[in-house]
N, C-alpha and C. Protein backbone atom coordinates (compact mmCIF):
# COMPACT_ATOMS: atom_id res chain seq x y z
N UNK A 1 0.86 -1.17 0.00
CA UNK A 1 0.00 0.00 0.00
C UNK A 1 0.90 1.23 0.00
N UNK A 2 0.69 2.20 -0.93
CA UNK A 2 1.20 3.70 -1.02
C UNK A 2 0.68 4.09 -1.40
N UNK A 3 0.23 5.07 0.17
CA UNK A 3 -1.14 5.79 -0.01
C UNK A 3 0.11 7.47 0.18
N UNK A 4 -0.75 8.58 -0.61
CA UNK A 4 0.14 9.90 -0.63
C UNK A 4 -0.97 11.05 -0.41
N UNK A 5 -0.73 11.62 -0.23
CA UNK A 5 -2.10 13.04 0.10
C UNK A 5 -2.25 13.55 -1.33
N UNK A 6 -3.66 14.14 -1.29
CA UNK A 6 -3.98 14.24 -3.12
C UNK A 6 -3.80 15.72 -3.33
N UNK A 7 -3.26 16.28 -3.51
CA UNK A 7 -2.54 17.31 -4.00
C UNK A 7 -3.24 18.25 -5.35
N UNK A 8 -3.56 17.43 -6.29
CA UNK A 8 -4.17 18.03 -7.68
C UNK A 8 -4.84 16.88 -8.37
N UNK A 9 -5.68 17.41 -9.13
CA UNK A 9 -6.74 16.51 -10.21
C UNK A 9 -6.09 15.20 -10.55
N UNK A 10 -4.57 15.22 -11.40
CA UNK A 10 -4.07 14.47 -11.31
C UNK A 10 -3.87 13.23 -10.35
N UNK A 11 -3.13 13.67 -9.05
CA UNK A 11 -3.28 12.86 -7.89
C UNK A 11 -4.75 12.10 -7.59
N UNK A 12 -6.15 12.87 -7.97
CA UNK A 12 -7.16 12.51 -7.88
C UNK A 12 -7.88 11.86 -8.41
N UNK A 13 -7.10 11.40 -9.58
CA UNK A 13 -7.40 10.38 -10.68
C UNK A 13 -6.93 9.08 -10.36
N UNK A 14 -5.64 9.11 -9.97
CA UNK A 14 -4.61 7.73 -9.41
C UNK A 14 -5.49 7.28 -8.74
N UNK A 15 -5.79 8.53 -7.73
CA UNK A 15 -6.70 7.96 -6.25
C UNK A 15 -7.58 6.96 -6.30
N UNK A 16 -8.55 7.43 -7.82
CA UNK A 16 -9.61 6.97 -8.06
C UNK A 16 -9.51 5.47 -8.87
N UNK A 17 -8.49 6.01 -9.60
CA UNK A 17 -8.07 4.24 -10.45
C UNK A 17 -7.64 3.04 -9.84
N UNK A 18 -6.61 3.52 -8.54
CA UNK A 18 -6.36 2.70 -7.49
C UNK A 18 -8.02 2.09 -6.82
N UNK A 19 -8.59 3.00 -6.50
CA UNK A 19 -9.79 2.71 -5.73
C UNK A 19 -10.65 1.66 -6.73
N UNK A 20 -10.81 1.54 -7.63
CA UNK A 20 -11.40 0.73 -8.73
C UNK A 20 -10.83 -0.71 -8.12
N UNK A 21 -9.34 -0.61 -8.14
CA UNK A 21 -8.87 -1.99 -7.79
C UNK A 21 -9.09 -3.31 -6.61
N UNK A 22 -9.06 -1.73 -6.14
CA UNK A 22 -9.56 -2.02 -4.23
C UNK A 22 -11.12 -2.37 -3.83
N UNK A 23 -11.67 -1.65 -4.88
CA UNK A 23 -13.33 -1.21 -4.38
C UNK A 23 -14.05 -2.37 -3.73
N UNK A 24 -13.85 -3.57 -4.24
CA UNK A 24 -14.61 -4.76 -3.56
C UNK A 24 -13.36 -5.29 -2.82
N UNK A 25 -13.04 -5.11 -2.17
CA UNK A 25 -12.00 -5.81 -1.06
C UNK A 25 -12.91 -6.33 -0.20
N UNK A 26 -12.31 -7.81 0.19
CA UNK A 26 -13.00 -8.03 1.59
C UNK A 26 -12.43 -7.93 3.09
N UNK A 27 -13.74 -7.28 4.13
CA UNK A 27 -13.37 -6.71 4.66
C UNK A 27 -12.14 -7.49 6.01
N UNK A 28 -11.77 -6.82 6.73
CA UNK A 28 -10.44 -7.29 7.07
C UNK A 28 -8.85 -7.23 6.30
N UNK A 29 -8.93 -7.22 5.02
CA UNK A 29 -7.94 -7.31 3.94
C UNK A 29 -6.72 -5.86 4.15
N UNK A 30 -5.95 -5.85 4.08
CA UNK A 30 -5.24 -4.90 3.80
C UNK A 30 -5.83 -4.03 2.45
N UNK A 31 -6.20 -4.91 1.56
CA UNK A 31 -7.35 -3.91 0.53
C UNK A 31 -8.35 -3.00 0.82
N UNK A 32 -9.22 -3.96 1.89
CA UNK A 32 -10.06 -3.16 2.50
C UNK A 32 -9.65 -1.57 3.15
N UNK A 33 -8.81 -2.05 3.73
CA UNK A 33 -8.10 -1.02 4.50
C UNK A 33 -7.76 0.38 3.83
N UNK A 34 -6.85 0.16 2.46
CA UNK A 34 -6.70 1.13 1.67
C UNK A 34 -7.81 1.43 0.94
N UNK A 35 -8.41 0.54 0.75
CA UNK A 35 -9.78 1.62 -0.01
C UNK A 35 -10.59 2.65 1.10
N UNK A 36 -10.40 2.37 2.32
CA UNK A 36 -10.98 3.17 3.41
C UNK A 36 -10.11 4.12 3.15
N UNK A 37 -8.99 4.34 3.47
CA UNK A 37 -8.17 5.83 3.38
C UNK A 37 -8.23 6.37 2.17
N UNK A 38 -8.14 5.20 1.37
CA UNK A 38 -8.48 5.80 -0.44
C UNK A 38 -9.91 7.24 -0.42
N UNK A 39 -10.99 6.42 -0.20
CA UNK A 39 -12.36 7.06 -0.12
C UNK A 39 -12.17 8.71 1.12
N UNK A 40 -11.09 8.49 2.12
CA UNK A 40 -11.16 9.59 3.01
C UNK A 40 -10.37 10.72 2.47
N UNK A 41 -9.53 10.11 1.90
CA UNK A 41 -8.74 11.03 1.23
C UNK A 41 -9.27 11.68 0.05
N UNK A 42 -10.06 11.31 -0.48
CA UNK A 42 -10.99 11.22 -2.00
C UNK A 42 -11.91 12.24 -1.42
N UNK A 43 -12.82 12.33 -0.39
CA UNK A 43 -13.20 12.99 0.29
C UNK A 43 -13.05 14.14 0.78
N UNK A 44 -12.04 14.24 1.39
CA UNK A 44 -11.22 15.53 1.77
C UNK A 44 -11.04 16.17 1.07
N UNK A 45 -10.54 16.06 -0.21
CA UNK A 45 -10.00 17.06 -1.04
C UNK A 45 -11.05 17.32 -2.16
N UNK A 46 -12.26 16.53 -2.64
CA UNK A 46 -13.41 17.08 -2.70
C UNK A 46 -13.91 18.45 -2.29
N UNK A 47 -14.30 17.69 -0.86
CA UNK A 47 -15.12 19.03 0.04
C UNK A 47 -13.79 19.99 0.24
N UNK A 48 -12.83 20.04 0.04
CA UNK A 48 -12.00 21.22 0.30
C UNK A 48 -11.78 22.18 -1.02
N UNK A 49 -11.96 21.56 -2.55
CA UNK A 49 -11.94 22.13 -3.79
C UNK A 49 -13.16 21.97 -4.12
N UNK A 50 -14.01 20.61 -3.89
CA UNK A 50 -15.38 21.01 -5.30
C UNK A 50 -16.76 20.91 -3.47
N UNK A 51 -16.87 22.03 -2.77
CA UNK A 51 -17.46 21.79 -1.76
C UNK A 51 -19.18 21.72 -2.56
N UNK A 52 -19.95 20.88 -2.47
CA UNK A 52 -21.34 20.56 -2.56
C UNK A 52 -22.01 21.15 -1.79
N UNK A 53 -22.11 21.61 -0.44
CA UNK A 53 -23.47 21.75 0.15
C UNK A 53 -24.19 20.96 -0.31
N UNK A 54 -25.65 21.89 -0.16
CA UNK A 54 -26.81 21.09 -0.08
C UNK A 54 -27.13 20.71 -1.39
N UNK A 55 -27.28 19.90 -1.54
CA UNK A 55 -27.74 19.28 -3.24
C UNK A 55 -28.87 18.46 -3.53
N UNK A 56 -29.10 18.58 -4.47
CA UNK A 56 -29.98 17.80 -4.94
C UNK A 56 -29.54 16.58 -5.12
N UNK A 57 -30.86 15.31 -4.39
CA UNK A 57 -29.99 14.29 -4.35
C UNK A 57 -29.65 13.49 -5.56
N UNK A 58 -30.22 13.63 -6.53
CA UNK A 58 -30.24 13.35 -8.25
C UNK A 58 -28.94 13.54 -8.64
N UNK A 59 -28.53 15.38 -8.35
CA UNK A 59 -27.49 15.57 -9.00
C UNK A 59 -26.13 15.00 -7.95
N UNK A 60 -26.49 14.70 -6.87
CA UNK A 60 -24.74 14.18 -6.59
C UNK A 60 -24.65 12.75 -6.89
N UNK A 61 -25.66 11.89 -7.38
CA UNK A 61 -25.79 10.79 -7.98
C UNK A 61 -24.98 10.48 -9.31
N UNK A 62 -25.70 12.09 -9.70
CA UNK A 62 -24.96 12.23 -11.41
C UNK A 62 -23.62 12.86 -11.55
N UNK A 63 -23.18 13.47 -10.41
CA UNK A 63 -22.14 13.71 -9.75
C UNK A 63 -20.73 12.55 -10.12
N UNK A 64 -21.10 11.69 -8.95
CA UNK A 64 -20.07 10.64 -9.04
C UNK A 64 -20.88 9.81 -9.66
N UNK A 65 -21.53 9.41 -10.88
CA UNK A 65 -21.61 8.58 -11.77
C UNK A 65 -20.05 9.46 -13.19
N UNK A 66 -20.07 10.75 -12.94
CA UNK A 66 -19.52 11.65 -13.84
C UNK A 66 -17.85 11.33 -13.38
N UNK A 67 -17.60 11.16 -11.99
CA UNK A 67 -16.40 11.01 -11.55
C UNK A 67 -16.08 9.75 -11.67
N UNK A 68 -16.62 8.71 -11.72
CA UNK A 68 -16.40 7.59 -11.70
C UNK A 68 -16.69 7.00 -12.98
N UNK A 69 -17.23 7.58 -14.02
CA UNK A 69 -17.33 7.24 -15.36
C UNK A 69 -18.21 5.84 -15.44
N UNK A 70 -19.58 6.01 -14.53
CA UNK A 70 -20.93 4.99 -14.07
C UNK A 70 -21.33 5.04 -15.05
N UNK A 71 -22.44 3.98 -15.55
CA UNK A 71 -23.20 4.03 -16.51
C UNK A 71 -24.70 3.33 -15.54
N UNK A 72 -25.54 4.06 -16.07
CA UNK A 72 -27.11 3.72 -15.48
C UNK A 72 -27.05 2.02 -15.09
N UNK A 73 -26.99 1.75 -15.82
CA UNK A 73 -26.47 0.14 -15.82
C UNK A 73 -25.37 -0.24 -14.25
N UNK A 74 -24.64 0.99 -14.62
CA UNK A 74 -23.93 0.20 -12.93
C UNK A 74 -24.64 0.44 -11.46
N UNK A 75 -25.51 1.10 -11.32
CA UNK A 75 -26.24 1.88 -10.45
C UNK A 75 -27.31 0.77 -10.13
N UNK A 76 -27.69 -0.20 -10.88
CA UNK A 76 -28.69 -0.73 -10.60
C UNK A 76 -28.69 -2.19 -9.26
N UNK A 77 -27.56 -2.30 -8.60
CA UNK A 77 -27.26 -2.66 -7.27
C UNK A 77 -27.34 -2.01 -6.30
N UNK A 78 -27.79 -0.87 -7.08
CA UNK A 78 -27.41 -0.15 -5.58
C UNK A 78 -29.09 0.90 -5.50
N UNK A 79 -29.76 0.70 -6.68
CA UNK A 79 -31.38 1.55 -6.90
C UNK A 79 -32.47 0.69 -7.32
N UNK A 80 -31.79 -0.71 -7.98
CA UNK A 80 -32.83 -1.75 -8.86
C UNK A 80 -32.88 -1.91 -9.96
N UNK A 81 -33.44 -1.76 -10.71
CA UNK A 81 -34.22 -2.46 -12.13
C UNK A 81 -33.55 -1.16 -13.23
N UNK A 82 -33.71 -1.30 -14.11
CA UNK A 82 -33.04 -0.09 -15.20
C UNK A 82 -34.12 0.83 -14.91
N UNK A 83 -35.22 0.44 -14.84
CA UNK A 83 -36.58 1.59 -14.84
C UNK A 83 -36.52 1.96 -13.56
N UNK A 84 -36.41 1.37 -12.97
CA UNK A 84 -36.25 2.02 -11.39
C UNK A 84 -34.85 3.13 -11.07
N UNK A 85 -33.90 3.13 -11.86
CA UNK A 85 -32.78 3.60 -12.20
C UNK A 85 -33.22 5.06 -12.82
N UNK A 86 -34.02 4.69 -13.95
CA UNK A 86 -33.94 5.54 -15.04
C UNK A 86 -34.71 6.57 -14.20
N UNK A 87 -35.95 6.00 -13.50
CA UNK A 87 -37.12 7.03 -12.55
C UNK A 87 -36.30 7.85 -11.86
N UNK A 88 -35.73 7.41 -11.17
CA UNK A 88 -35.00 8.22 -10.25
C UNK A 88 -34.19 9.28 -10.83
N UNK A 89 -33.26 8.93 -11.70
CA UNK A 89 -32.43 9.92 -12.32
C UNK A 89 -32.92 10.87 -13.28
N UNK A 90 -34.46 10.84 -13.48
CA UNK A 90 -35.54 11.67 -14.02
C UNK A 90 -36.59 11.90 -13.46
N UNK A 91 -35.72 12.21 -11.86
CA UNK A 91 -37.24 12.89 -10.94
C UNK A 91 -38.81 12.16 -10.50
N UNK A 92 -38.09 11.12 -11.23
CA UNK A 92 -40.24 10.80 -11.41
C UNK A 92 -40.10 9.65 -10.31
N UNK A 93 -39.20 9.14 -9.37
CA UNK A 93 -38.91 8.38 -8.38
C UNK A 93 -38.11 8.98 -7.17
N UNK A 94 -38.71 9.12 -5.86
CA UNK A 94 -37.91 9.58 -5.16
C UNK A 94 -36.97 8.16 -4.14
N UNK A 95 -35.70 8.63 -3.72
CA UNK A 95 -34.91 7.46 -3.13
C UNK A 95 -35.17 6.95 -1.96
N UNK A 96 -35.33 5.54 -1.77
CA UNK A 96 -35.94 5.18 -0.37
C UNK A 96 -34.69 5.05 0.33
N UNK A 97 -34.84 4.77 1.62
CA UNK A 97 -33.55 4.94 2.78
C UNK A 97 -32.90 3.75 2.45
N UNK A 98 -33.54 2.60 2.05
CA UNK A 98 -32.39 1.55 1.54
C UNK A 98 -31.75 1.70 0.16
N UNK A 99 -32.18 2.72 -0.66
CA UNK A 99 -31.47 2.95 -1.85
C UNK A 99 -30.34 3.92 -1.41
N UNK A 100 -30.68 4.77 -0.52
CA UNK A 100 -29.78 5.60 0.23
C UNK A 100 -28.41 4.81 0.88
N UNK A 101 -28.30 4.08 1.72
CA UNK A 101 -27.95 3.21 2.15
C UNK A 101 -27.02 2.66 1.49
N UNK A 102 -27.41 2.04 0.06
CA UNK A 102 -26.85 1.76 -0.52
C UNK A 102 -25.75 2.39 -1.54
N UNK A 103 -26.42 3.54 -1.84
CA UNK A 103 -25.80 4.28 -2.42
C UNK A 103 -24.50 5.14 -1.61
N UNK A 104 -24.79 4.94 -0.47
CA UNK A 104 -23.66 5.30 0.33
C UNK A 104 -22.42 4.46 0.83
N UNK A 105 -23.13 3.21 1.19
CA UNK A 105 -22.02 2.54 1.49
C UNK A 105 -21.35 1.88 -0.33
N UNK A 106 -21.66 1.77 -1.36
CA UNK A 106 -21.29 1.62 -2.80
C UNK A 106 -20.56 2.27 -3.13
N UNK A 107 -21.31 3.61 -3.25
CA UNK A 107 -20.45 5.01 -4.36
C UNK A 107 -19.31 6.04 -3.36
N UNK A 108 -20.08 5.56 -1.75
CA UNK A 108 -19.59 6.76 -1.24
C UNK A 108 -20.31 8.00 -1.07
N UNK A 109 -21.32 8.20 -1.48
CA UNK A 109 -22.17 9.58 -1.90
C UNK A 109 -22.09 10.04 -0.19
N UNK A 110 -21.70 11.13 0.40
CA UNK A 110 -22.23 11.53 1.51
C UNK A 110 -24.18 11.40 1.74
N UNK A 111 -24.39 10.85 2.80
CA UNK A 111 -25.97 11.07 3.30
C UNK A 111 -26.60 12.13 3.18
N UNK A 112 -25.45 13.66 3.91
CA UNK A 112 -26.37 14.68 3.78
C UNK A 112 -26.99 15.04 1.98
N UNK A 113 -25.95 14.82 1.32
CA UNK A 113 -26.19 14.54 -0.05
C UNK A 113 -27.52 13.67 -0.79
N UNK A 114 -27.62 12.76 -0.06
CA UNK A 114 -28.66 11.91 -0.56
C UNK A 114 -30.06 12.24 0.04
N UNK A 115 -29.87 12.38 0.96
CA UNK A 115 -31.06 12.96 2.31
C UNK A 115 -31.15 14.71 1.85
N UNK A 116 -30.88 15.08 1.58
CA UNK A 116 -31.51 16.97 1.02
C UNK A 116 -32.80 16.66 0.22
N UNK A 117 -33.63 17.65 0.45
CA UNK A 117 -34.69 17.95 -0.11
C UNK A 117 -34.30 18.64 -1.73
N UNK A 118 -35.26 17.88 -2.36
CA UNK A 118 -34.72 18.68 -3.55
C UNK A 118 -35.73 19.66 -4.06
């Protein structure tokens, strides 16, 4: 593991490509482990350059589907069915606390993020 503080976009890309590798680690693993500091660090320097506030919970969905280069298709473990996918990401479905849930412990999305009124 060489983990480094993320510094610029650049650095924030590694972060993220590394994290791809890691992302399903099981837990206990030294994988596990670095994808935890991976995601805090990923975090940090987020809210310190691209700070969100309150958002709409749609758009920080579409957010890190944009950072993570998601496709509707990958989302559906973590929201359901493609139509149940598609609803949501076109307003016409609002997110239940286990899609929340999920979407948090998956993507990472902060709660207050998912939980805002839109």
């Amino acid at each position: 593991m060489n983990i480094k503080p993320i510094r610029n976009d650049d650095d924030l890309q590694a972060a993220f490509k590394r994290l791809e590798v890691v992302y399903q680690a099981q837990d206990g693993t030294p994988e596990a482990d670095e994808m935890e500091i991976l995601v805090t660090l990923i975090e940090a320097y987020e809210n310190k350059y691209f700070p969100m506030g309150v958002v709409d919970p749609v758009e920080a969905i579409k957010f890190r589907m944009e950072q993570q280069g998601l496709t509707q298709k990958d989302l559906e473990p973590f929201i359901g069915t493609s139509g149940r996918v598609s609803e949501v990401l076109n307003h016409k479905r609002r997110l239940s606390l286990r899609m929340v849930k999920r979407l948090h412990d998956g993507l990472h999305i902060p709660y207050e993020s998912l939980l805002a009124a839109a």
